[in-house]
Protein backbone atom coordinates (compact mmCIF):
# COMPACT_ATOMS: atom_id res chain seq x y z
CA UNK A 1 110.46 58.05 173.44
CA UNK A 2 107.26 60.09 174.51
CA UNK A 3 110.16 62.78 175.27
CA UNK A 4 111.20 63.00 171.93
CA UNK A 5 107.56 62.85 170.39
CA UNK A 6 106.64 65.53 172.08
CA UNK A 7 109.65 67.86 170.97
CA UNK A 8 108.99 66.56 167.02
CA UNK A 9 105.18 67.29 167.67
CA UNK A 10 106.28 70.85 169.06
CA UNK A 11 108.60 71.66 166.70
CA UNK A 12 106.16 71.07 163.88
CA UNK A 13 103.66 73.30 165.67
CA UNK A 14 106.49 76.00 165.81
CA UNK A 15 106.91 75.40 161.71
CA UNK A 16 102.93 75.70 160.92
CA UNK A 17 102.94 78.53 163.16
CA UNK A 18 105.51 80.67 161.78
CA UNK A 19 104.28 79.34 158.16
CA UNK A 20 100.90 81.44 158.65
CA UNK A 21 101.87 83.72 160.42
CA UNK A 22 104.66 85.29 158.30
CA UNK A 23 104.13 88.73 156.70
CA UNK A 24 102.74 87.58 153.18
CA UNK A 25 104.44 89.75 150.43
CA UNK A 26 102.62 91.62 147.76
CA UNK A 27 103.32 91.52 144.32
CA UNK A 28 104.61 94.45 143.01
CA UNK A 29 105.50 94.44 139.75
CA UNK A 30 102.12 96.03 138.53
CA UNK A 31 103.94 99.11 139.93
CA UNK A 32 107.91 99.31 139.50
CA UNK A 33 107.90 97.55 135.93
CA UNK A 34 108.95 100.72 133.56
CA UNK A 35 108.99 98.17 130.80
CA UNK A 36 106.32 95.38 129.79
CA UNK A 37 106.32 93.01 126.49
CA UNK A 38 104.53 90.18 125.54
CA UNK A 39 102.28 88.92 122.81
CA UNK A 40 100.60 85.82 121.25
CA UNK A 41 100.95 83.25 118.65
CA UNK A 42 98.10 81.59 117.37
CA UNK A 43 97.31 78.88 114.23
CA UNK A 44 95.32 76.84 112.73
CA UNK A 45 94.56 74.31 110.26
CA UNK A 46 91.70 72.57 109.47
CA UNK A 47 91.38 69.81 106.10
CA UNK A 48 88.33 67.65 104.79
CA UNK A 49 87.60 65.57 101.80
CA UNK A 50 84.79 64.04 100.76
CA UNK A 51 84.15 60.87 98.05
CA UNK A 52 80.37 59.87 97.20
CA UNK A 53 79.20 61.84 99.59
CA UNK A 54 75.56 61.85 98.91
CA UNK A 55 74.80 65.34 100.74
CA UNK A 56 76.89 67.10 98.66
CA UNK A 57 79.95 69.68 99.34
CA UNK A 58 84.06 70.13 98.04
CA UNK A 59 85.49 66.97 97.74
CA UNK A 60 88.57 68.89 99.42
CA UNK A 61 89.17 71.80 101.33
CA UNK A 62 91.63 72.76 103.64
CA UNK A 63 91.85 76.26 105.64
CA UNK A 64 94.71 77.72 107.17
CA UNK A 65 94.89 81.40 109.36
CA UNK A 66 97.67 82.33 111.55
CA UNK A 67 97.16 85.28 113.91
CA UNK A 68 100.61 87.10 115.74
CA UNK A 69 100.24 89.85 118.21
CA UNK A 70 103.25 91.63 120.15
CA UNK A 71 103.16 94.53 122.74
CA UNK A 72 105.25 96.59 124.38
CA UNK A 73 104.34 99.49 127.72
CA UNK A 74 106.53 101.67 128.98
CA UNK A 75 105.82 103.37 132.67
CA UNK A 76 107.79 105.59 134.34
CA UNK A 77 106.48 108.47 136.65
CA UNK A 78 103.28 110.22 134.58
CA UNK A 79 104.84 108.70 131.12
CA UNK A 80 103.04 106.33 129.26
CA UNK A 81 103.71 105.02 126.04
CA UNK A 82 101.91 101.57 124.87
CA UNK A 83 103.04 99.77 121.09
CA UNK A 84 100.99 97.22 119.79
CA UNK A 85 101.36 95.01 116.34
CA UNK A 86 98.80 92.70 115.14
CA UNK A 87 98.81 90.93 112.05
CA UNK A 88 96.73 88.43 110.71
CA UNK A 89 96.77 85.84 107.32
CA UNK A 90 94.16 83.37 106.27
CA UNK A 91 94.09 81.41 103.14
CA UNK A 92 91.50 78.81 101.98
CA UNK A 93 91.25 76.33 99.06
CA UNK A 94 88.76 74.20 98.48
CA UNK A 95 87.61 72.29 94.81
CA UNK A 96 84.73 74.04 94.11
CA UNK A 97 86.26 77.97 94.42
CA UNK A 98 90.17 77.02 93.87
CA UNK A 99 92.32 79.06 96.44
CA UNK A 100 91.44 82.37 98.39
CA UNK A 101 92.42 84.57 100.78
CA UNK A 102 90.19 85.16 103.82
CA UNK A 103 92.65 87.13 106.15
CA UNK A 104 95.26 89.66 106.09
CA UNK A 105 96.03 92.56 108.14
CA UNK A 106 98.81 94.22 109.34
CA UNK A 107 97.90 97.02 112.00
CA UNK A 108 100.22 98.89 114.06
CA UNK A 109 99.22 101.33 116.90
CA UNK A 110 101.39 103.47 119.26
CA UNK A 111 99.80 105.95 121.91
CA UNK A 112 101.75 107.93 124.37
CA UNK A 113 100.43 109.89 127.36
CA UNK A 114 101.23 112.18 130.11
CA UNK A 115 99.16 112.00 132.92
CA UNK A 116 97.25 115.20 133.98
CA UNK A 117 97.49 114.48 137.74
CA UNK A 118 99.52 111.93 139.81
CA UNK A 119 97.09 110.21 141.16
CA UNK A 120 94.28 110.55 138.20
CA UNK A 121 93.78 108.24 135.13
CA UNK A 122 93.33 110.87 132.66
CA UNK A 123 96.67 111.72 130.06
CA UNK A 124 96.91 114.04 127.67
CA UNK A 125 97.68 112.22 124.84
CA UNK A 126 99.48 111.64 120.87
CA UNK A 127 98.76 108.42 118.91
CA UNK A 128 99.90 107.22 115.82
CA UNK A 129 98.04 103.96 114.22
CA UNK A 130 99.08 102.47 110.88
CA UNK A 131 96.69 99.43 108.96
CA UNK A 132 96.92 98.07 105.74
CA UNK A 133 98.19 94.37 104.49
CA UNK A 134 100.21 91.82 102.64
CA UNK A 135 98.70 90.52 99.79
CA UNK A 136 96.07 91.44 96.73
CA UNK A 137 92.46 90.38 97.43
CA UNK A 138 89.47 90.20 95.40
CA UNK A 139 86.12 90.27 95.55
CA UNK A 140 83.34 87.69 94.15
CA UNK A 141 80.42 89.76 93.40
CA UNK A 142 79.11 87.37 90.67
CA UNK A 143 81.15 83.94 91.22
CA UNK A 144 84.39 85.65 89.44
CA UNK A 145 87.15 87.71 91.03
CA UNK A 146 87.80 91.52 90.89
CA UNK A 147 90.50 93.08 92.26
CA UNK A 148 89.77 95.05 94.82
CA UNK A 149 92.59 95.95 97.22
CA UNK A 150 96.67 95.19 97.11
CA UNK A 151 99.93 95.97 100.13
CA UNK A 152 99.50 100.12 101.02
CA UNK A 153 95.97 99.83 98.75
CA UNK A 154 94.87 100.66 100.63
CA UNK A 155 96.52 101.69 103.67
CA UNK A 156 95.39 104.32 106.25
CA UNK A 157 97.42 106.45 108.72
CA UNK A 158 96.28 107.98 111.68
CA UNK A 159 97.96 111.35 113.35
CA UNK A 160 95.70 111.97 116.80
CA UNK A 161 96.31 114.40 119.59
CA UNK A 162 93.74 114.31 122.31
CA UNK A 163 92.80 112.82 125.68
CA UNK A 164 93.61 109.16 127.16
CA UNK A 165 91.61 107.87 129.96
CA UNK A 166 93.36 104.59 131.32
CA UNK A 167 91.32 102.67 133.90
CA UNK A 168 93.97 99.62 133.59
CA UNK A 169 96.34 98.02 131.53
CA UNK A 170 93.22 96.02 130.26
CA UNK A 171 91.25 99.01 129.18
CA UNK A 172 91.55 102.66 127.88
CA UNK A 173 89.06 105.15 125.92
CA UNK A 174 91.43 107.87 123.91
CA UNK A 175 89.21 110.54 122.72
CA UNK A 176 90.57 113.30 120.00
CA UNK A 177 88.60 116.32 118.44
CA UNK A 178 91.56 116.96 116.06
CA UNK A 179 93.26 114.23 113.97
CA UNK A 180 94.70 113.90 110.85
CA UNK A 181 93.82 110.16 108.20
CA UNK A 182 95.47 110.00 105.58
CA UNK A 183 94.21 107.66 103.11
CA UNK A 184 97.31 105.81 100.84
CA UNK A 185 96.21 104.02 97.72
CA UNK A 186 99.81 103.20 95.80
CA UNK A 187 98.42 100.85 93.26
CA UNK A 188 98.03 102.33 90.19
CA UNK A 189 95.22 100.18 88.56
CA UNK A 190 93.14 101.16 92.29
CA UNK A 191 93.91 104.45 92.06
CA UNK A 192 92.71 105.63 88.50
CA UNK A 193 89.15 103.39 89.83
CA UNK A 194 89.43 106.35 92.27
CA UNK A 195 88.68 103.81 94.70
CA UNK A 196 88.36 104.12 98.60
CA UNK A 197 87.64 108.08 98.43
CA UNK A 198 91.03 108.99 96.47
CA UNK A 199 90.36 111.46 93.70
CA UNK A 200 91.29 109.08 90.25
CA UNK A 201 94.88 108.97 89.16
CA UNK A 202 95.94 110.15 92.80
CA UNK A 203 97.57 108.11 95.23
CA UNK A 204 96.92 110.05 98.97
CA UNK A 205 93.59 111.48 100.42
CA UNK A 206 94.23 114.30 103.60
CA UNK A 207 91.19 114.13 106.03
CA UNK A 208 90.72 115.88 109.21
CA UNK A 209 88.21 115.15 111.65
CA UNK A 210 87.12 113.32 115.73
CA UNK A 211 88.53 110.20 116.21
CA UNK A 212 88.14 108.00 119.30
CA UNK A 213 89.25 104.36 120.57
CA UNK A 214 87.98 102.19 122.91
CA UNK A 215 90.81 99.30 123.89
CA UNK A 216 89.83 96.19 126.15
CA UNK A 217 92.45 93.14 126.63
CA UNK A 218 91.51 90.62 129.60
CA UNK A 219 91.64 86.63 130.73
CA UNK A 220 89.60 85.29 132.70
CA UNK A 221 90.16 82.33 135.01
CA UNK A 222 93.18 81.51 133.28
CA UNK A 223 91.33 79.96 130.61
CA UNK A 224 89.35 82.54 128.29
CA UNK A 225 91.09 85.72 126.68
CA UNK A 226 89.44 88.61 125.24
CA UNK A 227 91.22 91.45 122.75
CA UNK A 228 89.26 93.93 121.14
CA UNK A 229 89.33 97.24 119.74
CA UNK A 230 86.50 99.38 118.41
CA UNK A 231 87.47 103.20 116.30
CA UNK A 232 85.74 105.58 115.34
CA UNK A 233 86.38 108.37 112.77
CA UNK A 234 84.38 111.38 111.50
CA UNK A 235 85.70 113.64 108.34
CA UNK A 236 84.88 117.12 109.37
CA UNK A 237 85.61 118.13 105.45
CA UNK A 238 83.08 115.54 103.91
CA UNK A 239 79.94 113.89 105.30
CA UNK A 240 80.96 114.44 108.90
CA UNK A 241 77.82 112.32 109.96
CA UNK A 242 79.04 109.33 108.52
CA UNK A 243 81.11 107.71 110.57
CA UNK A 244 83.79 105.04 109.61
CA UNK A 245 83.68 102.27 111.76
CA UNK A 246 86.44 99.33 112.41
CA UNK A 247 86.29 97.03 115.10
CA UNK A 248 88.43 93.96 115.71
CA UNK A 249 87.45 90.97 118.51
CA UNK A 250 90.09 88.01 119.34
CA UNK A 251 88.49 85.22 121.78
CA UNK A 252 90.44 82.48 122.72
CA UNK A 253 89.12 79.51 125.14
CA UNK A 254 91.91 77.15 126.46
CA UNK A 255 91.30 73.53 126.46
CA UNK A 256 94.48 72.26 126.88
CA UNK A 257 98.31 73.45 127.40
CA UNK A 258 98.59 74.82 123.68
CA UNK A 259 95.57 74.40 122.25
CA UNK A 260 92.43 76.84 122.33
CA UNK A 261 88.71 77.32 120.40
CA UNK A 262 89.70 80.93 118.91
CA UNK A 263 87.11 83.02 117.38
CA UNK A 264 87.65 86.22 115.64
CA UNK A 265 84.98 88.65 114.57
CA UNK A 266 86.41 91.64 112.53
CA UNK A 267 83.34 94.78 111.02
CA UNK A 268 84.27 97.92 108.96
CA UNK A 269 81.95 100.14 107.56
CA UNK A 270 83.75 103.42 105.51
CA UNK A 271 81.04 104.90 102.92
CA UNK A 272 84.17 106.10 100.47
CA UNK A 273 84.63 102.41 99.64
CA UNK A 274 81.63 101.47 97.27
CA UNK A 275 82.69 97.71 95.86
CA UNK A 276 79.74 95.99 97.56
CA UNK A 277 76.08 95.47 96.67
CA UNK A 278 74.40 93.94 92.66
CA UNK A 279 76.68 95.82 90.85
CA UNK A 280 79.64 96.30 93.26
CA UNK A 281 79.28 99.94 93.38
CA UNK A 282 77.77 100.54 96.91
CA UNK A 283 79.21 100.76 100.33
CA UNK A 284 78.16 98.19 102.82
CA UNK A 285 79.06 96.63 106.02
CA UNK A 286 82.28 94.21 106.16
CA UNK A 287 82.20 91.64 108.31
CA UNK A 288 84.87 88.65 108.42
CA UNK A 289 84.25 85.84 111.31
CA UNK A 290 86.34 82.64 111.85
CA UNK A 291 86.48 80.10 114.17
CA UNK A 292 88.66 76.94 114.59
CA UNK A 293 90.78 75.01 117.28
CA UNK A 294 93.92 76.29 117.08
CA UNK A 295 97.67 76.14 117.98
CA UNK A 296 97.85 79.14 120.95
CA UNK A 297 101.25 80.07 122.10
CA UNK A 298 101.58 83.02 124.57
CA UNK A 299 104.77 84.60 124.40
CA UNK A 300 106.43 85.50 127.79
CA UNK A 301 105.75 88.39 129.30
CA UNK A 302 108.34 90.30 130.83
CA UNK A 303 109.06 92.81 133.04
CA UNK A 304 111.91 95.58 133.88
């Protein structure tokens, strides 16, 4: 019996032995993958009533936004080529203000690079970007709605040549001194308003100018992701000092398997589209911010 306790004893010291001191293999795929896709799937609902409540409010509201993004990378030697679509829709109704719209977006962006030296993370670089959305919206400058914008009104395409500097997949400056906007305003009723810089009764503005992007995706401890993007755009053929500003934030914080807090924080500033201020005439800062608990599904990420 000790004979045989010993050899069991032994043998699992052989086992625990080999166990730590195999070679321990590294994950690779950050390197061979040519191709990389993924995305994210997030929505949410939120309802309340009230009935004789004495501090007041909308005896019913209920909000609902939805939020889809999808990527797709390509490696392979010094080619680069990243895709990225993000849309967005929000709708709210509530008894006071009837129904409204408080998101919509549809944004593509594509960006491909050749890297300058094997080893560096600098690529000279094209990129195409594409924004506009679904649906009409209005603003409420006095309590009543005025159309202001409409699908491709307006819309805004981006033609970029320039430099790309990649520190990660998580975060890349491109930086252009030559790119082409071209802002689209199809509907008709917009476009004789000459509104958002097209000359009245015309449907495309040409602009030429510096644009430059600054891209940051991350998670941290498996339980809080970040997206962001901040451009910036200056018209060398009017008011080159003011520049147009867009910046879009995502945060998500998991707190269970499929459900997260999400906050978004979206800002624009471009001085061509005056609809704001007493007398909606003046250009101004947009800023849209929501936050809810949400429905967050990742979608898979593969690799080839």
């Amino acid at each position: 019996m000790t004979v045989l306790n010993v050899m069991a004893q032994q043998a699992v010291v052989d086992k625990l032995r080999g166990e730590t001191s195999r070679t321990i293999k590294k994950d690779t795929d950050t390197t061979v993958w040519k191709w990389k896709q993924g995305g994210l799937l997030s929505f949410n609902l939120s309802q309340g009533s009230l009935s004789n409540w004495a501090a007041g409010g909308d005896d019913f509201s209920l909000s609902v936004s939805s939020y889809f993004n999808y990527f797709f990378f390509y490696r392979n030697g010094r080619h680069s080529w990243d895709n990225n679509i993000d849309m967005n829709i929000g709708y709210v109704q509530t008894t006071s203000l009837g129904s409204r719209k408080n998101d919509d977006r549809f944004d593509f962006l594509s960006k491909y690079g050749y890297k300058m030296d094997s080893v560096g993370k600098w690529y000279v670089s094209g990129l195409f970007n594409f924004r506009s959305q679904f649906f009409d919206g209005y603003t409420y400058p006095n309590g009543n709605p005025v159309f202001s914008s409409s699908v491709l009104s307006p819309a805004y395409l981006i033609l970029s040549a320039g430099f790309d500097y990649k520190h990660s997949d998580k975060f890349s400056i491109f930086l252009s001194p030559l790119t082409s906007r071209t802002v689209i305003v199809m509907n008709q009723f917009l476009s004789d308003q000459g509104q958002y810089g097209v000359d009245s009764g015309k449907h495309t503005q040409a602009q030429l100018g510096a644009f430059a992007t600054i891209n940051y995706n991350n998670t941290f401890k498996k339980m809080l992701t970040y997206k962001g993007r901040v451009d910036l755009f200056s018209n060398y053929l009017l008011n080159p000092q003011n520049i147009n500003f867009f910046m879009t934030n995502q945060l998500a914080c998991k707190i269970s398997k499929y459900f997260s807090v999400t906050y978004s924080l979206d800002m624009i500033y471009d001085d061509t589209v005056d609809l704001f201020g007493p007398n909606g005439t003046s250009p101004a800062l947009q800023v849209k911010s929501l936050v809810g608990i949400s429905f967050l599904k990742p979608l898979n990420v593969k690799k080839k």
